[in-house]
Protein backbone atom coordinates (compact mmCIF):
# COMPACT_ATOMS: atom_id res chain seq x y z
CA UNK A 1 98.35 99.75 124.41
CA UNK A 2 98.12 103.47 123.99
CA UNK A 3 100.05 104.85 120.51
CA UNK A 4 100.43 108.03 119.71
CA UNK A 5 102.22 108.61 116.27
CA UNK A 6 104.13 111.20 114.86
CA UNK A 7 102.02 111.98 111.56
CA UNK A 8 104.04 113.60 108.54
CA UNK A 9 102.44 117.90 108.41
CA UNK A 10 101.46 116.47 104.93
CA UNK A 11 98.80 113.74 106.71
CA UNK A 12 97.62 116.21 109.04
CA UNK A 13 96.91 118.67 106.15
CA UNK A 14 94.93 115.87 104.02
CA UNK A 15 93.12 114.97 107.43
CA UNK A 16 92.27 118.16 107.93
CA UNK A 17 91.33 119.53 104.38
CA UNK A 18 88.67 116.01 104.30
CA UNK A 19 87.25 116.93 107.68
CA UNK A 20 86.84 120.89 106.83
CA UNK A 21 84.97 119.65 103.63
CA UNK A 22 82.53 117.41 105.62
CA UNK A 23 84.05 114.47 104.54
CA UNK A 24 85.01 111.29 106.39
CA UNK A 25 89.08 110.11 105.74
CA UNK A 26 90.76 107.55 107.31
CA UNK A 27 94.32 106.23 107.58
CA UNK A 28 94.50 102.43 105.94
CA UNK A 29 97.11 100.11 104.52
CA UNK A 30 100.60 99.75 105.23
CA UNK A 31 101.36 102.98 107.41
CA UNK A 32 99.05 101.69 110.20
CA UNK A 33 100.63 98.83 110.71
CA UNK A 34 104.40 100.72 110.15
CA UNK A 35 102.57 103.33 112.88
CA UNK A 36 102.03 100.49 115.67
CA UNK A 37 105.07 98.43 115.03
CA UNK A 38 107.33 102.16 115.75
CA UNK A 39 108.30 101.72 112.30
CA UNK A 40 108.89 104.99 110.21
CA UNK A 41 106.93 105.08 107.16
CA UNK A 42 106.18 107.17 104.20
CA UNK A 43 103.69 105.24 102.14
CA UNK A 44 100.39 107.07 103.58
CA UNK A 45 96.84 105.34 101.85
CA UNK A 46 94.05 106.70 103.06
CA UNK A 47 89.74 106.04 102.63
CA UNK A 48 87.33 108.35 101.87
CA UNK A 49 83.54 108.35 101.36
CA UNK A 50 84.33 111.24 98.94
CA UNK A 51 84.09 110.41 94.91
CA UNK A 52 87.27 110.66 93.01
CA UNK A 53 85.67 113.85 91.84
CA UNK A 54 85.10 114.96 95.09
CA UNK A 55 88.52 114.51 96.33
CA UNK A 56 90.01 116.26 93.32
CA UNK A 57 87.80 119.40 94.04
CA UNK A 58 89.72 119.06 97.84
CA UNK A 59 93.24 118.33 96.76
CA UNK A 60 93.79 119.77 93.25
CA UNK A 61 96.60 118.79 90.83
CA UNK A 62 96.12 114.90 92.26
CA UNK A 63 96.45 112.29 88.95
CA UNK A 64 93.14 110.01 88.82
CA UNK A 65 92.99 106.89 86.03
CA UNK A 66 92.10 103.87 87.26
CA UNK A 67 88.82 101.95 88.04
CA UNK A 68 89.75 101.36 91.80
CA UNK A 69 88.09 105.10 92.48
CA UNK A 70 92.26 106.24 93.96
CA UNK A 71 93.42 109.76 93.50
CA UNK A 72 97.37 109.92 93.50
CA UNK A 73 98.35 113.04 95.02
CA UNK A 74 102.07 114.65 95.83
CA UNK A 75 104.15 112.98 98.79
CA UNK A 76 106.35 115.72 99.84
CA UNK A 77 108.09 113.25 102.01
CA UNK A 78 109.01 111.14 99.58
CA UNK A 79 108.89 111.71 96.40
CA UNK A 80 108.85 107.67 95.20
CA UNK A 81 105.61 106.94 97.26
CA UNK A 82 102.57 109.47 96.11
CA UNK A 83 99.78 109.61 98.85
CA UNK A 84 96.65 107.32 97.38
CA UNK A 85 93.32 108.72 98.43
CA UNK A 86 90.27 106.08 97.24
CA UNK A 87 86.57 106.12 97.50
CA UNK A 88 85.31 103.40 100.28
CA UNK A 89 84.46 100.18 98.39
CA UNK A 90 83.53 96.72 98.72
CA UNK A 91 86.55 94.13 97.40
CA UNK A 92 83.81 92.98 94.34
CA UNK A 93 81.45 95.18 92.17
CA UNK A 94 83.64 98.30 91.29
């Protein structure tokens, strides 16, 4: 199976602004399975082995309150689902 998607400018830009940084990112969640079923999506999540700190210093303005380690940022593609960036973590021992 070879896939190819169609990512929203605003995934390339967090992609990008992670990698330029030195950090890893990766798409997770929902969209990659929206991505290889051809369904459209715009509920990006993505995984970082940056802190929440971290990825506040490389997307300013995001909203971070939670113990799960996810930055909300700004979805320009839709305005109900707000791109979540989190740490890389184990599913026990926040």
């Amino acid at each position: 199976m070879n896939i190819k998607p169609q990512l929203p400018e605003s995934v390339h830009e967090i992609l990008e602004k992670f990698t330029k940084a030195g950090y890893e990112i990766y798409i997770v969640g929902g969209a990659v399975r929206d991505t290889i079923m051809g369904r459209i999506t715009n509920d990006w999540d993505f995984t970082t082995n940056a802190t929440p700190e971290e990825i506040l210093k490389v997307i300013p303005g995001g909203l971070y309150n939670n113990q799960f380690g996810t930055v909300f940022t700004d979805n320009p593609e839709d305005e109900v689902h707000p791109h979540e960036i989190t740490t890389f973590r184990t599913e026990e021992g926040y």
